[in-house]
Protein backbone atom coordinates (compact mmCIF):
# COMPACT_ATOMS: atom_id res chain seq x y z
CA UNK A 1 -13.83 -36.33 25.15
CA UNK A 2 -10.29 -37.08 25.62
CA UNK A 3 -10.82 -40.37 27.29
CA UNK A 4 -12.96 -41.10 24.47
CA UNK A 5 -10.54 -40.99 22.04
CA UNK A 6 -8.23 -43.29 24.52
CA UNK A 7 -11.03 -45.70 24.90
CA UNK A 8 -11.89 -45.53 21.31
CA UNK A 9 -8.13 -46.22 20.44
CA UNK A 10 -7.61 -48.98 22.78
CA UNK A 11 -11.13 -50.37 21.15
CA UNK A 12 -9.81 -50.26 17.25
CA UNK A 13 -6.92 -51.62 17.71
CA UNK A 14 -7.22 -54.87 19.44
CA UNK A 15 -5.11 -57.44 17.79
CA UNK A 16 -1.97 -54.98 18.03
CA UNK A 17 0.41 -55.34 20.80
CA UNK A 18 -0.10 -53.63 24.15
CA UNK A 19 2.91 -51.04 23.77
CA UNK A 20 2.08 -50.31 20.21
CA UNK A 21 -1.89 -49.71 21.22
CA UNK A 22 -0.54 -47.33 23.41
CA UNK A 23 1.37 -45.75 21.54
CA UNK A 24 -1.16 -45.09 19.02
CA UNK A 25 -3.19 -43.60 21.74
CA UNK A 26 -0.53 -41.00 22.99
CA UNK A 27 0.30 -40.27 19.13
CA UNK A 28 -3.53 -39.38 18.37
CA UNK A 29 -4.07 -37.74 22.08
CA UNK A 30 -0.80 -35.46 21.14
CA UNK A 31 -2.63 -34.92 17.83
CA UNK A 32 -5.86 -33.84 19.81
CA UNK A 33 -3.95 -31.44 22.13
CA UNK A 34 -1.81 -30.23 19.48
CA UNK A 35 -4.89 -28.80 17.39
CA UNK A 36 -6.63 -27.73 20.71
CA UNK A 37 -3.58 -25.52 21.25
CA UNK A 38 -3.70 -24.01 18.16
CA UNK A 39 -7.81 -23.09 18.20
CA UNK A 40 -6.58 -21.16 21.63
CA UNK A 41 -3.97 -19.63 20.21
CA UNK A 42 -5.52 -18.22 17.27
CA UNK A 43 -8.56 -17.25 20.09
CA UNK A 44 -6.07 -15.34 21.48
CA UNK A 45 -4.58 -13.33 18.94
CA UNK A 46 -7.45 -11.57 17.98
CA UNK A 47 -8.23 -8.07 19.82
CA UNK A 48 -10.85 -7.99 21.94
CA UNK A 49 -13.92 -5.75 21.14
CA UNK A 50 -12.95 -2.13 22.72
CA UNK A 51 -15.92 -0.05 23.38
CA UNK A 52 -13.26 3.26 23.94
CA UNK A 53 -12.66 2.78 19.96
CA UNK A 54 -16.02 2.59 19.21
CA UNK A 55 -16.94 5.64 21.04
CA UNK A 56 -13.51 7.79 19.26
CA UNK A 57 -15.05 6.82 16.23
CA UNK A 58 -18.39 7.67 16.94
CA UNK A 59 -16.99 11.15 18.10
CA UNK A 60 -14.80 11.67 14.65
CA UNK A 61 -17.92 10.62 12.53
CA UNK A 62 -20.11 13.09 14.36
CA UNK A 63 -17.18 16.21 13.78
CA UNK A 64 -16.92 14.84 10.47
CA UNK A 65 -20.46 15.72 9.74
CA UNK A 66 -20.67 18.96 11.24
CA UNK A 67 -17.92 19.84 9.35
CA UNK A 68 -20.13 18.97 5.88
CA UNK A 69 -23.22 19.79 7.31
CA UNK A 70 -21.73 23.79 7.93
CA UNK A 71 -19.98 23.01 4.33
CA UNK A 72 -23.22 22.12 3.14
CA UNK A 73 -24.78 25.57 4.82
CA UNK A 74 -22.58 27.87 2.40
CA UNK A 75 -22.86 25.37 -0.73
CA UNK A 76 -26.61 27.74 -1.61
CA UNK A 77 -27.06 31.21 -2.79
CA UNK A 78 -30.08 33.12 -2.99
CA UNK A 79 -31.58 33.93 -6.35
CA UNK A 80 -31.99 37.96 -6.33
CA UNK A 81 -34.91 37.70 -8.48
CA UNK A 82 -37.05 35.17 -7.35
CA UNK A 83 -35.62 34.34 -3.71
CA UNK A 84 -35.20 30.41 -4.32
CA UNK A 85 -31.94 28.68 -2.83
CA UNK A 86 -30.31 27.00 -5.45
CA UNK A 87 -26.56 25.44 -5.46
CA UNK A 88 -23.62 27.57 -5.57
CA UNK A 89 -21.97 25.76 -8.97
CA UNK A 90 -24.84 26.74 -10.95
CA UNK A 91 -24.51 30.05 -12.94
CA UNK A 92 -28.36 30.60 -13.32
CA UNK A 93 -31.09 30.31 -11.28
CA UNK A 94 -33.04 26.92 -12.18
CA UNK A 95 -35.98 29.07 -11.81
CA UNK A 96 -36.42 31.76 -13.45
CA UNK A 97 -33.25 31.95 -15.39
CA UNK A 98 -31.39 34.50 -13.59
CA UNK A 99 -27.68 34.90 -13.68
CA UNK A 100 -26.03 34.80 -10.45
CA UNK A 101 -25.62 37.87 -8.29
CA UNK A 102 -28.37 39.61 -10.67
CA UNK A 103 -32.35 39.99 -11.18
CA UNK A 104 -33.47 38.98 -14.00
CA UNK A 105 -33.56 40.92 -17.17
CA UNK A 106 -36.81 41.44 -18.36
C-alpha cells in the first residue's frame, strides 16, 4: 500500500522537479505513517476483554440476588383467616378483608 502511494506520487506529479517529487512523496508517506501510528496507539489503549472480571461480576450479581430473593422470602404474611400469602405493606388481606395478624370479624 505504501509503495502505492510512492508510485502514485511520483505518477501525479510529473512536470515537478525530481527533488521536489520526492519530497512530496516522503511528506505524504510521513502523513501515512503518522495516522497509522495513531490507529495503533489508540488500539492499544483500550483494555483488553478480562474474562476474571466477568466472572467477579457474575459472582456479585448472583449474591446480589440471593440476598433479594431471601428479602423477597420475608416480604409475605399469611392471612389468619383465609391462609392466602399476601405482601407485608398491606394492612388487610386482599381477600377476604382481614386485618393483619387477625381473622376476620364476622
Amino acid at each position: 500500500m505504501i509503495g502505492f502511494m510512492v508510485v502514485s506520487a511520483f505518477v501525479a506529479f510529473p512536470i515537478r522537479e525530481a527533488s521536489t517529487t520526492i519530497s512530496d512523496a516522503l511528506f505524504l508517506l510521513s502523513g501515512v505513517l503518522l495516522v497509522g501510528a495513531v490507529i495503533v496507539w489508540i488500539k492499544g489503549v483500550h483494555c483488553r476483554y478480562d474474562l476474571t472480571l466477568l466472572e467477579q461480576f457474575h459472582e456479585q450479581e448472583q449474591l446480589r440476588k440471593a440476598e433479594t430473593d431471601e428479602i423477597d422470602q420475608f416480604d409475605s404474611v399469611y392471612c389468619m383467616g383465609c391462609g392466602e400469602a399476601y405482601d407485608v405493606r398491606l394492612a388487610y388481606c386482599p381477600n377476604c378483608k382481614a386485618p393483619q395478624g387477625r381473622t376476620p370479624c364476622g
